[in-house]
C-alpha atoms as a PDB file:
ATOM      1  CA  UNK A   1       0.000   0.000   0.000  1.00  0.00           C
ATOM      2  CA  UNK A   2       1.423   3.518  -1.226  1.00  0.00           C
ATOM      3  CA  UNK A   3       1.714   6.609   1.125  1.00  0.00           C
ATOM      4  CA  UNK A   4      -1.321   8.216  -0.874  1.00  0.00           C
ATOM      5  CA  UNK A   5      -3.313   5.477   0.099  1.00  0.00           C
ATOM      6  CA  UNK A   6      -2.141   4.708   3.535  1.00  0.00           C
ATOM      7  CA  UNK A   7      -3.410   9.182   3.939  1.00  0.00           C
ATOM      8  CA  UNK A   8      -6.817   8.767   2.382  1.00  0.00           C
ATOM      9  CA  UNK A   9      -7.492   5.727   4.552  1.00  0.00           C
ATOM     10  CA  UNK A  10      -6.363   7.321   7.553  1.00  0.00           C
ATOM     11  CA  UNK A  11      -8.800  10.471   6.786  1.00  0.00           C
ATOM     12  CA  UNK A  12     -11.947   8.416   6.048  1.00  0.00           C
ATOM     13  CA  UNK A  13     -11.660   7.439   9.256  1.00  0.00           C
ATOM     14  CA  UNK A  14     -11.115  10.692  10.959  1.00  0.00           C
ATOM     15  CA  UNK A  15     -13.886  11.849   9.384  1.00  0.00           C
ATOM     16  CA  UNK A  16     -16.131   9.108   9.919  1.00  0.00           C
ATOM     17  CA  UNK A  17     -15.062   9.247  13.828  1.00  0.00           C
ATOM     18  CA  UNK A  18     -16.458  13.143  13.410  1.00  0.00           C
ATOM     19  CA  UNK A  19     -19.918  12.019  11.985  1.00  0.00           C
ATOM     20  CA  UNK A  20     -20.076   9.795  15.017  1.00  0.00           C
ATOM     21  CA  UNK A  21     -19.119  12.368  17.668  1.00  0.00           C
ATOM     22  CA  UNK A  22     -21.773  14.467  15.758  1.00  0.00           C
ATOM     23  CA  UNK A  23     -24.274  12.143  15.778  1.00  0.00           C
ATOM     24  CA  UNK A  24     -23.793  11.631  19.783  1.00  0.00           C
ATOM     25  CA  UNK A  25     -24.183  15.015  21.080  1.00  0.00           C
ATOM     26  CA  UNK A  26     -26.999  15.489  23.296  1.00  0.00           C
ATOM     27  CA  UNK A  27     -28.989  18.719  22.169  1.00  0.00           C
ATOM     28  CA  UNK A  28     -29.792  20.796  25.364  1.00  0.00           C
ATOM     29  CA  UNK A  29     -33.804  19.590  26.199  1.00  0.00           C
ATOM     30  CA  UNK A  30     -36.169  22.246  26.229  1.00  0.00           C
ATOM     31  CA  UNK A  31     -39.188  22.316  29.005  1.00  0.00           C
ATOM     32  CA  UNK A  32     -42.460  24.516  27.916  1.00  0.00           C
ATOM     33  CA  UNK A  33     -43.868  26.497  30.554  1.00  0.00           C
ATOM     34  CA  UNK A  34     -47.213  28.166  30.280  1.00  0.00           C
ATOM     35  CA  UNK A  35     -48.927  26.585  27.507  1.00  0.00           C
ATOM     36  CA  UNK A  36     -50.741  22.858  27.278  1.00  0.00           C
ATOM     37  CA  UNK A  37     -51.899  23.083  23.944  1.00  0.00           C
ATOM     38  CA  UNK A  38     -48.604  22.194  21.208  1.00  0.00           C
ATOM     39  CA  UNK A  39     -50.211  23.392  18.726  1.00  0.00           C
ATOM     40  CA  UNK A  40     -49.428  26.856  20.608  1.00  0.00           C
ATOM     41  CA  UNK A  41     -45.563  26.631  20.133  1.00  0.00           C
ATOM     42  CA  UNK A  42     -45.335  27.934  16.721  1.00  0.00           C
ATOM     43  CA  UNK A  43     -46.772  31.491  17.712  1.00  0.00           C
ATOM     44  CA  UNK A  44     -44.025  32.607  20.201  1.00  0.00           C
ATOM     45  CA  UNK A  45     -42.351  35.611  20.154  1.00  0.00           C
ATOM     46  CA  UNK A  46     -38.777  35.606  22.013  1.00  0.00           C
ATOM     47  CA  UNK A  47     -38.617  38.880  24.032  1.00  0.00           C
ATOM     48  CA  UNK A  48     -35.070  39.790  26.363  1.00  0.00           C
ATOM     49  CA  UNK A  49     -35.517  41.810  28.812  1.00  0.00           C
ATOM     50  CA  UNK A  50     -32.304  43.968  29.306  1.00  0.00           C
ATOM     51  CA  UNK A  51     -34.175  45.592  25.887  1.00  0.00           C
ATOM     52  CA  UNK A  52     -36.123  47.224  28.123  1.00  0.00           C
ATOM     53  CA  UNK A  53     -35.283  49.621  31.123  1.00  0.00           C
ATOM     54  CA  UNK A  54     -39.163  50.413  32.283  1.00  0.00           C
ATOM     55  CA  UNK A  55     -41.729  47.642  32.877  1.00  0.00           C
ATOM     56  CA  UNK A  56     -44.040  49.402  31.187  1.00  0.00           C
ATOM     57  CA  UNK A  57     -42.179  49.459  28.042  1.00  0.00           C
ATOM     58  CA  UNK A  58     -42.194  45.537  28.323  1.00  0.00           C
ATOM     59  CA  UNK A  59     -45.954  45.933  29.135  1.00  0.00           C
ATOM     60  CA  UNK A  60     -46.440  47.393  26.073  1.00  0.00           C
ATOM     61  CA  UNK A  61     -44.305  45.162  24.073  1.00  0.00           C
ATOM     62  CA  UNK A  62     -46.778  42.320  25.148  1.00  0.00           C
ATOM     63  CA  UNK A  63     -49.909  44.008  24.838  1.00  0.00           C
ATOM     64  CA  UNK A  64     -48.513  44.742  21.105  1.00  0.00           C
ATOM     65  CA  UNK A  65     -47.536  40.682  20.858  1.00  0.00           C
ATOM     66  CA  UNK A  66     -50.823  39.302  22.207  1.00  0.00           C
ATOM     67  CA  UNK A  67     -53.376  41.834  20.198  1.00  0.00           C
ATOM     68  CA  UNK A  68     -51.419  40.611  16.915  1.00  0.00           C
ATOM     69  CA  UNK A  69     -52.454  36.705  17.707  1.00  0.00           C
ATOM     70  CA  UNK A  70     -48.939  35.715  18.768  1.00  0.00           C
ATOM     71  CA  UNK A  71     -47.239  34.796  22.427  1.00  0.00           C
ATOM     72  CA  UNK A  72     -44.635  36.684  24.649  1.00  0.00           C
ATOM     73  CA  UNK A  73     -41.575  34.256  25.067  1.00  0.00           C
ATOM     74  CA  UNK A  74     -38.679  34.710  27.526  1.00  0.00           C
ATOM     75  CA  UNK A  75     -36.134  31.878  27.575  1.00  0.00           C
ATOM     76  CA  UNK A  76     -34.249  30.634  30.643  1.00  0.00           C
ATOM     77  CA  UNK A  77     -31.267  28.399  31.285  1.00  0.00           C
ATOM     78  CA  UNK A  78     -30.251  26.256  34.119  1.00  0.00           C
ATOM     79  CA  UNK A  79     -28.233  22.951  34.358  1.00  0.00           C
ATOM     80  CA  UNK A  80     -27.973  22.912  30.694  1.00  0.00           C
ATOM     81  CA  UNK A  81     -32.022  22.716  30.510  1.00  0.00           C
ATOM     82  CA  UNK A  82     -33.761  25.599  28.603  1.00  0.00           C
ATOM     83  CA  UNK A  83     -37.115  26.303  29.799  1.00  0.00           C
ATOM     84  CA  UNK A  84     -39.177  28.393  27.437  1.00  0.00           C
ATOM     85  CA  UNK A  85     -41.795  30.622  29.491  1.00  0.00           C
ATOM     86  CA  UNK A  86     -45.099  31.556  26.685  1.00  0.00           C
ATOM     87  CA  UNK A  87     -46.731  34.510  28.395  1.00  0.00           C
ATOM     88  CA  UNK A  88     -50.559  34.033  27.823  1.00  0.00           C
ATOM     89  CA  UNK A  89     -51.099  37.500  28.883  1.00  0.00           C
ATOM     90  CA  UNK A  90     -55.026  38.252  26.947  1.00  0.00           C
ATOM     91  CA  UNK A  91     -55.445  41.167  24.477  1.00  0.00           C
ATOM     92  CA  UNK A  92     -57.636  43.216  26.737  1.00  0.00           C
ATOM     93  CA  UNK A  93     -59.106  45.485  24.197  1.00  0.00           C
ATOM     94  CA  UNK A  94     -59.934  42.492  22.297  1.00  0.00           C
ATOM     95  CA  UNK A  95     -61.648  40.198  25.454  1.00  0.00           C
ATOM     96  CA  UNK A  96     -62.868  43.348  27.633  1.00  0.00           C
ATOM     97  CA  UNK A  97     -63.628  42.070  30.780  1.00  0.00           C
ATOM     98  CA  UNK A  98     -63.133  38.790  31.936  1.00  0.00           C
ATOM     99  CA  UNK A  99     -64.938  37.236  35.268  1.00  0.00           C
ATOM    100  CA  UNK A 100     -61.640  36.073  37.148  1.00  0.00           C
ATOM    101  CA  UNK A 101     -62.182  34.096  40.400  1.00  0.00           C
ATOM    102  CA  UNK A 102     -59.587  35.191  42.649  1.00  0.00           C
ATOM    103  CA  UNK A 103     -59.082  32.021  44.153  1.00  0.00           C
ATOM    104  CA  UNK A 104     -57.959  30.408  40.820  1.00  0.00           C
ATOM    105  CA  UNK A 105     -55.081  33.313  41.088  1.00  0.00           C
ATOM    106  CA  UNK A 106     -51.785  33.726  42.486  1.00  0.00           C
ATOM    107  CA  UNK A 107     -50.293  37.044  41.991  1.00  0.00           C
ATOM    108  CA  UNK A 108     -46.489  37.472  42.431  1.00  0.00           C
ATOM    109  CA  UNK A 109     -45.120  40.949  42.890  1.00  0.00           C
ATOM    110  CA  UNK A 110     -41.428  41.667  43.010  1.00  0.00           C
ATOM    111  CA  UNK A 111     -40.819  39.141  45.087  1.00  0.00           C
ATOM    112  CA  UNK A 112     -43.932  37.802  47.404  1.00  0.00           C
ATOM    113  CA  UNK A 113     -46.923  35.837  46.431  1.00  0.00           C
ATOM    114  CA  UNK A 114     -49.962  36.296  47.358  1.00  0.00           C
ATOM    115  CA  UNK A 115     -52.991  34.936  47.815  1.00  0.00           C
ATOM    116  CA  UNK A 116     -56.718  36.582  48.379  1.00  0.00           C
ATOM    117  CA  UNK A 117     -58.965  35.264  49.920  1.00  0.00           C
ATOM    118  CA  UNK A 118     -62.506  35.984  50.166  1.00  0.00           C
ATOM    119  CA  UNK A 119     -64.005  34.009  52.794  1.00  0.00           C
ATOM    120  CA  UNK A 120     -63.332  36.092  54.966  1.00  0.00           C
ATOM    121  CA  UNK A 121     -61.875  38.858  53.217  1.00  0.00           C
ATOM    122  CA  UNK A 122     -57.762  38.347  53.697  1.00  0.00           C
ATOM    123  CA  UNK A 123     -54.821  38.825  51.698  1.00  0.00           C
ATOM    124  CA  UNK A 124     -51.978  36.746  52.417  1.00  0.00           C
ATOM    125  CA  UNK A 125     -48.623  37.197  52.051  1.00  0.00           C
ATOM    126  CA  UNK A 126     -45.784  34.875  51.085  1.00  0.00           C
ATOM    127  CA  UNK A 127     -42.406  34.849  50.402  1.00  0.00           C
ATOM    128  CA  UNK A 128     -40.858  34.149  46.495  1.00  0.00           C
ATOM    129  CA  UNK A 129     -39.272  30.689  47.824  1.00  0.00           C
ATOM    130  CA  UNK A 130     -42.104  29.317  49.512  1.00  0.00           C
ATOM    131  CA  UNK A 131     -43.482  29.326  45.171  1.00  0.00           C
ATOM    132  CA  UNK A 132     -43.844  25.402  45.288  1.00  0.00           C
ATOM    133  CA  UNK A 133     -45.470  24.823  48.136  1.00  0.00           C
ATOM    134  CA  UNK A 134     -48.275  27.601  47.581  1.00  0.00           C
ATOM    135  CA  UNK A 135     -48.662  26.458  43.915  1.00  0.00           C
ATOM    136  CA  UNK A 136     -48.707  22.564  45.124  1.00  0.00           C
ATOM    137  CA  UNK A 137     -51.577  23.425  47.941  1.00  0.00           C
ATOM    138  CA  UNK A 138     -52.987  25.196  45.229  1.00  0.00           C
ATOM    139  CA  UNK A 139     -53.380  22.572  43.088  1.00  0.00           C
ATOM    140  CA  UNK A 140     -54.143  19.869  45.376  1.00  0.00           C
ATOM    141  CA  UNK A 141     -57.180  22.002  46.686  1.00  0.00           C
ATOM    142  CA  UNK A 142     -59.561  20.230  43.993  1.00  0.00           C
ATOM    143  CA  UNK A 143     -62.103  23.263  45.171  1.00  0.00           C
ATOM    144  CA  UNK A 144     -62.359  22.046  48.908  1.00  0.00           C
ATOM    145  CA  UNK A 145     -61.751  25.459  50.320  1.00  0.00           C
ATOM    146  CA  UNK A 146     -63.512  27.830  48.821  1.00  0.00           C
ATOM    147  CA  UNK A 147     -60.102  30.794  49.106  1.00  0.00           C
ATOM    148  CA  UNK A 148     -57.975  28.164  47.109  1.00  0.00           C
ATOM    149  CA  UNK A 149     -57.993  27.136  43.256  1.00  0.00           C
ATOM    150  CA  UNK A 150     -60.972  24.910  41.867  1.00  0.00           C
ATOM    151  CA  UNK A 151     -58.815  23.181  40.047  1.00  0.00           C
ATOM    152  CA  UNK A 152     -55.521  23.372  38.042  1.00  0.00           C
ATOM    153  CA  UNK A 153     -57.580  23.931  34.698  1.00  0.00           C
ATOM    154  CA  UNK A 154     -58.939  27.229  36.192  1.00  0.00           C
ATOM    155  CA  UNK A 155     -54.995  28.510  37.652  1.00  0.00           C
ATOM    156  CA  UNK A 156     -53.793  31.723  36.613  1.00  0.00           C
ATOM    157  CA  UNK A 157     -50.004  32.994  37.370  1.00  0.00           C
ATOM    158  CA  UNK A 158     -50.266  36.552  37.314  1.00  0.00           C
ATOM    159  CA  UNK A 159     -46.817  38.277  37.631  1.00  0.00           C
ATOM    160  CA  UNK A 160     -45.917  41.636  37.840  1.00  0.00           C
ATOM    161  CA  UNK A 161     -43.185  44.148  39.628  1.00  0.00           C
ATOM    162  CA  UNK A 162     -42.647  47.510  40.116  1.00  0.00           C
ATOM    163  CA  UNK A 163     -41.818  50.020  37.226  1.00  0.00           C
ATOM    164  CA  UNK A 164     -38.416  50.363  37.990  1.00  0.00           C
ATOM    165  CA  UNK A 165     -37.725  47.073  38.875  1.00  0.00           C
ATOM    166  CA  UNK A 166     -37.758  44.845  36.126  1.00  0.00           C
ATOM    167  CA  UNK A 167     -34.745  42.893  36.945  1.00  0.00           C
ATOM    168  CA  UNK A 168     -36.803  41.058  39.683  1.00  0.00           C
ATOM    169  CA  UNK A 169     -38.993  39.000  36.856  1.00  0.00           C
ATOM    170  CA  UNK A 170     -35.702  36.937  36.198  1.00  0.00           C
ATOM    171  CA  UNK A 171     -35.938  36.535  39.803  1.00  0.00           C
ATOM    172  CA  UNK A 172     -39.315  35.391  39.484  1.00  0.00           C
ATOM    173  CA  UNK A 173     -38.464  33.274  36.287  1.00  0.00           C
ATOM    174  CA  UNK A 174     -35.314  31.723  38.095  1.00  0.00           C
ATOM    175  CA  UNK A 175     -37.405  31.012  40.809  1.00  0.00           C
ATOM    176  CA  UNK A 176     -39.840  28.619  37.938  1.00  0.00           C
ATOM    177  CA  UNK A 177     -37.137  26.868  36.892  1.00  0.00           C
ATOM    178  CA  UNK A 178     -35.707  25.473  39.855  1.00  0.00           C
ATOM    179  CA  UNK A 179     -39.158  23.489  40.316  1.00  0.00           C
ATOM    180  CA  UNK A 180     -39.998  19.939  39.449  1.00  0.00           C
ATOM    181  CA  UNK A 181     -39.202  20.146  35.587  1.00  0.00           C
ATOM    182  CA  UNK A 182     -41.319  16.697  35.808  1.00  0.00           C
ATOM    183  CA  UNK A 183     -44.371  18.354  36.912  1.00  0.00           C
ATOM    184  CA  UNK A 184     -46.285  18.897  33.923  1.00  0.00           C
ATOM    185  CA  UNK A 185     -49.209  20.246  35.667  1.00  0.00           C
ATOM    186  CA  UNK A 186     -47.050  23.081  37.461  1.00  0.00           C
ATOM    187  CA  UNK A 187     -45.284  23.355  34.033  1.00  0.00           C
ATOM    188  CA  UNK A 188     -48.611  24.231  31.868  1.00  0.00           C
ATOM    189  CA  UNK A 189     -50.284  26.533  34.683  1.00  0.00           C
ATOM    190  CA  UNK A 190     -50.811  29.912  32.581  1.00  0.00           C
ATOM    191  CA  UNK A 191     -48.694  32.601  33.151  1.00  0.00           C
ATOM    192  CA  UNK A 192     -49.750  36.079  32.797  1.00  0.00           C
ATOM    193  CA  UNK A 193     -47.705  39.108  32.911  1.00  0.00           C
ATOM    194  CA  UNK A 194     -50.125  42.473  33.974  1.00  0.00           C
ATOM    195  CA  UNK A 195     -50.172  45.451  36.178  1.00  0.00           C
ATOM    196  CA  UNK A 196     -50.533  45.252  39.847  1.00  0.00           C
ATOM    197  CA  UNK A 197     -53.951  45.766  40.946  1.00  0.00           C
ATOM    198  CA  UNK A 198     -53.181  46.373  44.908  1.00  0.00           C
ATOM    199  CA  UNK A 199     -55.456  44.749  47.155  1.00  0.00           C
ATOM    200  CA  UNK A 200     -58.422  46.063  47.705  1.00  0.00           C
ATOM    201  CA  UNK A 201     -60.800  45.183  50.860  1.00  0.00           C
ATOM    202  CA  UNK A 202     -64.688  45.569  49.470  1.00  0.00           C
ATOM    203  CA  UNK A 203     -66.789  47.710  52.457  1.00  0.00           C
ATOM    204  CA  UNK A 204     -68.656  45.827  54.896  1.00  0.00           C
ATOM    205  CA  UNK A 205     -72.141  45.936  53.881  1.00  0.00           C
ATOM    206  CA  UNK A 206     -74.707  48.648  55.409  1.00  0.00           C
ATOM    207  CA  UNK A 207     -76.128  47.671  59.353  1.00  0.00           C
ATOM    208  CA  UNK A 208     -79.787  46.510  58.883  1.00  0.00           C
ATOM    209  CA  UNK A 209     -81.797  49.323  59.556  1.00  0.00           C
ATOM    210  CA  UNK A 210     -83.556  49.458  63.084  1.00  0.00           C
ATOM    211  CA  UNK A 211     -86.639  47.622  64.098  1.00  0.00           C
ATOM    212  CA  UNK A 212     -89.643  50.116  64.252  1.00  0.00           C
ATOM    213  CA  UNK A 213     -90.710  51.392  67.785  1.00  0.00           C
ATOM    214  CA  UNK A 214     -93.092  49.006  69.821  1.00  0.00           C
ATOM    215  CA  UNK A 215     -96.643  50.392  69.161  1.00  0.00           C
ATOM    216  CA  UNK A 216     -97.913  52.020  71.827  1.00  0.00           C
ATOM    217  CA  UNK A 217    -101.297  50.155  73.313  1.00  0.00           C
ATOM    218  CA  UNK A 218    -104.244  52.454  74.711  1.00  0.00           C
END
């Protein structure tokens, strides 16, 4: 065997020890949060947030997304997993009003959750780590008590922080991530990104009026 052929031989299999190493490389798996539906998927938009410096310029950049049909996406990484948030924030000019129980709804703001109730009237504060176990008691509630979630159909994530403070959602996002990426039924809860509506404590209602005077007997 020549020296020409002794190189070409010793090529093929360089190369053919490339294709392998190319066909073993894991590609970095991708978990969906916020959406159930696949058929979803192909209408993200990806959104970063150091584009914006305000929240309400990132507001606004949703609002534009979701009136044009498509979905708000912000990407994540951790332990070479990518987890792919789809904001399901509504168009409000297109739904108007929509007849939200607030039991189905935990609202994250900066960085506590709460939760409020309405039986009695209550909001309740929690920290941003204790995320899992309020959205797991959540879940499990099955409608039992009537200040937790019906069910995990009805669940709404609604996030928001404070206009200068934008840099806490990855907070918020970072805090998704690290939770069971196994859980499908945490994974697909929607997740809504809005302005905070502070809490607001309904009056009691009016004290019957009095009972009429005794009449008077002659």
């Amino acid at each position: 065997m020549n020296i020409s052929n002794r190189l070409l031989i010793v090529v093929f299999f360089i190369l053919l020890s490339g294709c392998r190493n190319n066909k073993n490389t894991d590609v970095n798996p991708v978990v969906i949060h916020g959406v159930k539906d696949s058929t979803l998927l192909e209408k993200g938009v990806s959104l970063t947030l150091s584009d914006y410096s305000k929240y309400s310029e990132f507001l606004n950049r949703i609002d534009q997304i979701v009136c044009a049909d498509s979905i708000p996406t912000i990407d994540k990484s951790r332990n070479n997993i990518r987890h792919k948030f789809y904001l399901t924030t509504p168009c409000w000019d297109k739904v108007g009003d929509i007849l939200i129980k607030q039991r189905n709804v935990i609202i994250i703001h900066n960085d506590s959750l709460q939760k409020r109730y309405t039986d009695p009237w209550e909001n309740n504060l929690f920290h941003l780590r204790e995320l899992e176990d309020v959205i797991e008691h959540d879940i499990s509630n099955n409608g039992f008590d009537p200040n937790w979630s019906e069910n995990a159909e009805n669940m709404i994530i609604n996030i928001s922080v404070s206009e200068n403070n934008l840099h806490k959602l990855n907070a918020v996002l970072e805090a998704f991530v690290k939770l069971d990426i196994e859980n499908d039924t945490i994974n697909n809860l929607r997740i809504w990104i809005t302005d905070y509506v502070p809490y607001f404590k309904p009056p009691s209602p009016p004290a019957p009026p009095p009972p009429p005077p005794p009449k008077q007997i002659r």
